[in-house]
N, C-alpha and C. Protein backbone atom coordinates (compact mmCIF):
# COMPACT_ATOMS: atom_id res chain seq x y z
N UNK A 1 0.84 -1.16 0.00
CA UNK A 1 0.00 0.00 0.00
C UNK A 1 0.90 1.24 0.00
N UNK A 2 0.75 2.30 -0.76
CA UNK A 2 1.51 3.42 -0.85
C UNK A 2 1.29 4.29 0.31
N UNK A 3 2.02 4.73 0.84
CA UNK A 3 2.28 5.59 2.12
C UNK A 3 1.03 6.62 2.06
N UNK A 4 0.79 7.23 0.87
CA UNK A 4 -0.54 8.41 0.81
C UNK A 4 -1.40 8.01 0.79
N UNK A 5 -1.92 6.40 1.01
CA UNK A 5 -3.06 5.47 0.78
C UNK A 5 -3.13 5.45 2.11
N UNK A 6 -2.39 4.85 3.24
CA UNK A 6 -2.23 4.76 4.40
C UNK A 6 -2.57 6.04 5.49
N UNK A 7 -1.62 7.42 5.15
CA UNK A 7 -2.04 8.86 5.81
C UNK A 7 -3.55 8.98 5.41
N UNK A 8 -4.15 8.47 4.18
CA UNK A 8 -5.36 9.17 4.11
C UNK A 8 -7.06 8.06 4.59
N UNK A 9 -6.69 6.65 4.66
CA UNK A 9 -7.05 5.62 5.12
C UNK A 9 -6.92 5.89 6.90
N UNK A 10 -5.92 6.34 7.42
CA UNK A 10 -6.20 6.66 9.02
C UNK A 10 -6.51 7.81 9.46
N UNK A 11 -6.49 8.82 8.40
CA UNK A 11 -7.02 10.09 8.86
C UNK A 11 -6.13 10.72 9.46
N UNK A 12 -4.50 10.65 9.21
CA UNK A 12 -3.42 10.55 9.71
C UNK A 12 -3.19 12.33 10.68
N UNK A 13 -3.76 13.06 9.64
CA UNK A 13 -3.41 14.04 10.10
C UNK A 13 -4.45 14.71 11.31
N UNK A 14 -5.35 14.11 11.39
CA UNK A 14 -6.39 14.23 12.53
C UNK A 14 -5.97 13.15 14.23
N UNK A 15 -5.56 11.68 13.45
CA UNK A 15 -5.25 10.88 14.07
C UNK A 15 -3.94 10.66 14.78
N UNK A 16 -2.87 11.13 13.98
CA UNK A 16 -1.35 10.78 14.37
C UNK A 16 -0.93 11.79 15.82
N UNK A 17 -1.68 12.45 15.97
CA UNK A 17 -1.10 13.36 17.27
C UNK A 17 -0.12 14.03 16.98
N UNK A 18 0.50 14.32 15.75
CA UNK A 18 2.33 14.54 15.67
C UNK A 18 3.14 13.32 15.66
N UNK A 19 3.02 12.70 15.42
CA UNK A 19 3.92 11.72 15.41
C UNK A 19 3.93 11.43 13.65
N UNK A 20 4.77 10.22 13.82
CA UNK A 20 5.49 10.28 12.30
C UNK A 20 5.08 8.70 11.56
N UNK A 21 4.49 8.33 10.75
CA UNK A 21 4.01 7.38 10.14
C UNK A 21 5.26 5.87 10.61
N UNK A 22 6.62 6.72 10.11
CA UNK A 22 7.22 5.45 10.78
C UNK A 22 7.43 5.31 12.34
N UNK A 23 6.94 6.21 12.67
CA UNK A 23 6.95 5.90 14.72
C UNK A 23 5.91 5.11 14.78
N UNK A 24 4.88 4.44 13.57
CA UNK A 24 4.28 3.12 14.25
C UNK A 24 5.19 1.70 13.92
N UNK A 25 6.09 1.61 12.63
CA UNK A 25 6.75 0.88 12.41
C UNK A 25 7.81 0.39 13.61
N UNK A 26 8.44 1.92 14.28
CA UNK A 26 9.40 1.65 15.49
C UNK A 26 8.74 1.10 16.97
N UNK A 27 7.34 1.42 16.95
CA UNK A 27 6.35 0.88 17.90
C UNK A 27 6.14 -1.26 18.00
N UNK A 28 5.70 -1.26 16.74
CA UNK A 28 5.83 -2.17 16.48
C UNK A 28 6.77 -3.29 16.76
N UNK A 29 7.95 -2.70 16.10
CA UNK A 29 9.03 -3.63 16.93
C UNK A 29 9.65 -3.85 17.76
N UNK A 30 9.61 -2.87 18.56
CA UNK A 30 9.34 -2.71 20.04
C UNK A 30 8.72 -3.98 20.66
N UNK A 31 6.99 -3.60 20.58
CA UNK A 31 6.13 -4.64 20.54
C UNK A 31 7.06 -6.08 20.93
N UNK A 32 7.65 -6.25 19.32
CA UNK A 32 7.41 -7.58 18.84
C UNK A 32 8.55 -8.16 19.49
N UNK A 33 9.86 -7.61 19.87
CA UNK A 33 10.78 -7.88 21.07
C UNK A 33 10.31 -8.00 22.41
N UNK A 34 9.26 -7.14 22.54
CA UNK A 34 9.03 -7.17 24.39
C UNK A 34 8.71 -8.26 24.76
N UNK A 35 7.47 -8.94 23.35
CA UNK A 35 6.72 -10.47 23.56
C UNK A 35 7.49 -11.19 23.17
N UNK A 36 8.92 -11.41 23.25
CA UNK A 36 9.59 -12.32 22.73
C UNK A 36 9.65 -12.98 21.39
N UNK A 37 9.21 -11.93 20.41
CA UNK A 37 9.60 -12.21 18.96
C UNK A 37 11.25 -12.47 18.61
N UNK A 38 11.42 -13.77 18.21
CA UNK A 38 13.10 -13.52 17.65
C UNK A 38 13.70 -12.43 16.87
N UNK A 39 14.71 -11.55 17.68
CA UNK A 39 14.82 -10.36 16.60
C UNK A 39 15.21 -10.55 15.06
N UNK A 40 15.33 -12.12 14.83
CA UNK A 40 15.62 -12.01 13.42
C UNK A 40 14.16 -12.31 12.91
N UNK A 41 13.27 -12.38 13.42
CA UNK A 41 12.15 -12.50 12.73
C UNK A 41 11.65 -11.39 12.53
N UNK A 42 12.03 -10.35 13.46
CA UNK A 42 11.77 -8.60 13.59
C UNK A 42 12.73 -8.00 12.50
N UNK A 43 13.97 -8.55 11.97
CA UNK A 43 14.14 -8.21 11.04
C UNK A 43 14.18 -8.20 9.97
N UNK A 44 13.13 -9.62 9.66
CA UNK A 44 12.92 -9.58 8.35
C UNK A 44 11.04 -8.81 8.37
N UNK A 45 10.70 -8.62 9.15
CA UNK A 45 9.39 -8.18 9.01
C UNK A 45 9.20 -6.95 8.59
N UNK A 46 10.36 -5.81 9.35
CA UNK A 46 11.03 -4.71 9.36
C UNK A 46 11.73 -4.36 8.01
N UNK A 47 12.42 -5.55 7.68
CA UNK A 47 12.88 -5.08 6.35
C UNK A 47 14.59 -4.65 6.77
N UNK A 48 14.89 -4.78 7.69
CA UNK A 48 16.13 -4.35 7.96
C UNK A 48 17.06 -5.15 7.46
N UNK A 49 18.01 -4.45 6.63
CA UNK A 49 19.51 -5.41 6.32
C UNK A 49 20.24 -6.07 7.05
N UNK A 50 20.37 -5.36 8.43
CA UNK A 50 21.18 -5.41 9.32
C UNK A 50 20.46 -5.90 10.66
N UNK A 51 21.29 -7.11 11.36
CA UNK A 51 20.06 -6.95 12.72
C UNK A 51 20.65 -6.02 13.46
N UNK A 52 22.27 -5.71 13.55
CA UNK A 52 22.44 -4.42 14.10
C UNK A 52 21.29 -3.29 14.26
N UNK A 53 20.29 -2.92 12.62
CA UNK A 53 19.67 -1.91 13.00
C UNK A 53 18.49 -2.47 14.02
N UNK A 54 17.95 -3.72 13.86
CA UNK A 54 17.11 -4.36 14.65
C UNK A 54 17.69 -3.75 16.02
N UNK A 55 18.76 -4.55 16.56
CA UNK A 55 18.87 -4.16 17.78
C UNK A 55 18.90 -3.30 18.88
N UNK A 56 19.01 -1.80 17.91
CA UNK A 56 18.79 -0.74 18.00
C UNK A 56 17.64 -0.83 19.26
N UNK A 57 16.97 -1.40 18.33
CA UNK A 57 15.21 -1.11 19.18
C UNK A 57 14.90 -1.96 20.52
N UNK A 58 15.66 -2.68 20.88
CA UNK A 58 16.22 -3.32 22.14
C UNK A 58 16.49 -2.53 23.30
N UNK A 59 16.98 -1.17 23.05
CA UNK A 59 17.14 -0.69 24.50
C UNK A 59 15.90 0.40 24.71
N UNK A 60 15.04 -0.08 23.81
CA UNK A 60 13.97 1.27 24.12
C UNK A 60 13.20 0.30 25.29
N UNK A 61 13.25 -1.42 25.09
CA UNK A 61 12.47 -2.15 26.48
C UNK A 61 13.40 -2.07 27.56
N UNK A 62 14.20 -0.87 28.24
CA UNK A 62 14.71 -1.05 29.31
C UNK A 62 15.28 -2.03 30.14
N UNK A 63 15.19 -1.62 31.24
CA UNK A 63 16.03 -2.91 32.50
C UNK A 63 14.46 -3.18 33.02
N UNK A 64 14.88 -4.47 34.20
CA UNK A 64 14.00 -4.99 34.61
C UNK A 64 12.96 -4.06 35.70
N UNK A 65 13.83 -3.16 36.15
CA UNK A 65 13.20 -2.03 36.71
C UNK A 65 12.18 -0.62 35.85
N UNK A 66 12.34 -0.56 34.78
CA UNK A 66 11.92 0.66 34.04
C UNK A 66 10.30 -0.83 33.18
N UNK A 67 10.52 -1.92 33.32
CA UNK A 67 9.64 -3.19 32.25
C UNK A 67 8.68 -2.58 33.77
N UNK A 68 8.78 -2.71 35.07
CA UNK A 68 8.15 -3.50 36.55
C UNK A 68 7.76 -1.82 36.49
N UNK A 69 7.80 -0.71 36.45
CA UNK A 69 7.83 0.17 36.33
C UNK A 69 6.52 1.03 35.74
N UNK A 70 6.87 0.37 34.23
CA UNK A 70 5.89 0.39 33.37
C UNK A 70 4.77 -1.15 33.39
N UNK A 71 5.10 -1.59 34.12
CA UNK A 71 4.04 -2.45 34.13
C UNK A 71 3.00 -2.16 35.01
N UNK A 72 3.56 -1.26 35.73
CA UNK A 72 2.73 -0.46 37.17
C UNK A 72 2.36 0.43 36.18
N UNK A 73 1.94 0.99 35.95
CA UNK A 73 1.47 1.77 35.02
C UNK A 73 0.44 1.56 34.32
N UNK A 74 0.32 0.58 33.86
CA UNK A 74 -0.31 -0.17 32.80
C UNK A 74 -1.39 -0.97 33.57
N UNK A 75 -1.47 -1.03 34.52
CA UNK A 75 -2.42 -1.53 35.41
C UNK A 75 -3.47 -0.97 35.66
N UNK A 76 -3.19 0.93 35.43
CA UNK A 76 -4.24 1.43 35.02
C UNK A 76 -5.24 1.95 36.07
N UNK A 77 -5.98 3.32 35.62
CA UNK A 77 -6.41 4.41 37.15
C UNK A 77 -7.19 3.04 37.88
N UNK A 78 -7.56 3.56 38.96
CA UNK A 78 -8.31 2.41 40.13
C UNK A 78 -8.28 1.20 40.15
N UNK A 79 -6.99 0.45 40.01
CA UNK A 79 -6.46 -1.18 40.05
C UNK A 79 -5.14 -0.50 41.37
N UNK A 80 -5.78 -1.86 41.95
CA UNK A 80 -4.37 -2.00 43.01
C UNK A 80 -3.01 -1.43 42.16
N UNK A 81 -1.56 -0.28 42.53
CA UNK A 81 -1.11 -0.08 42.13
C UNK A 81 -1.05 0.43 40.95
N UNK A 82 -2.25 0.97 40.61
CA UNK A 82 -2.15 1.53 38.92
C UNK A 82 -2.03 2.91 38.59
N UNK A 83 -1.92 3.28 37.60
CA UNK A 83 -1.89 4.86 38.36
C UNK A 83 -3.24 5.38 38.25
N UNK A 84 -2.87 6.78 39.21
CA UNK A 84 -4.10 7.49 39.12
C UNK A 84 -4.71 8.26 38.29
N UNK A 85 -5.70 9.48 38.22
CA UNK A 85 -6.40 10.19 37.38
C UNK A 85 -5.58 11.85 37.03
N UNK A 86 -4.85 11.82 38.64
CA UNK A 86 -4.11 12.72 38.59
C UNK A 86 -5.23 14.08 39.31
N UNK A 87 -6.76 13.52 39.87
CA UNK A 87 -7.52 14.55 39.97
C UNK A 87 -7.50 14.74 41.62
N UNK A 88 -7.25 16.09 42.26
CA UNK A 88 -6.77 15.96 43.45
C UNK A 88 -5.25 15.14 43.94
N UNK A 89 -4.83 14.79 43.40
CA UNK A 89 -3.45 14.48 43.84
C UNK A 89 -2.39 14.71 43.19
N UNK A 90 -1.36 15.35 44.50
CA UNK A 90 0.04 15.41 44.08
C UNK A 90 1.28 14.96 43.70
């Protein structure tokens, strides 16, 4: 699919917030490392020559502290430990 098929199929410029068509591609493989995708399978999906560039995207999932971190997070307003609304609190 051609890239102007895609911006105009998501409504890109209403939808993207600012962000950049390939910041879903770098999302993605992100993704597909965190769940334990083999990064060579991330790099042929990706298209990358190199798994060097693959690996790149390896330190955006942090240490085990910044994963436990964000997993608190993700738990989400009013769950034991999740975050809040931010309404009344400092």
């Amino acid at each position: 699919m051609h890239r102007s098929a895609v911006l105009r199929t998501l409504h890109w410029t209403t939808t993207g917030g600012g962000r950049r068509l390939h910041d879903l591609r770098h999302t993605a493989a992100c993704l597909w490392l965190s769940r334990g995708v083999d990064p060579g399978t991330v790099q042929a999906w990706c298209g990358h020559e190199s798994i060097a560039t693959t690996n790149r995207y390896l330190h955006f999932l942090g240490t085990g502290a910044d994963q436990a971190g964000l997993s608190r997070l993700n738990e989400g307003p009013g769950r034991p430990g999740g975050a809040h609304d931010g309404v009344g609190h400092e």
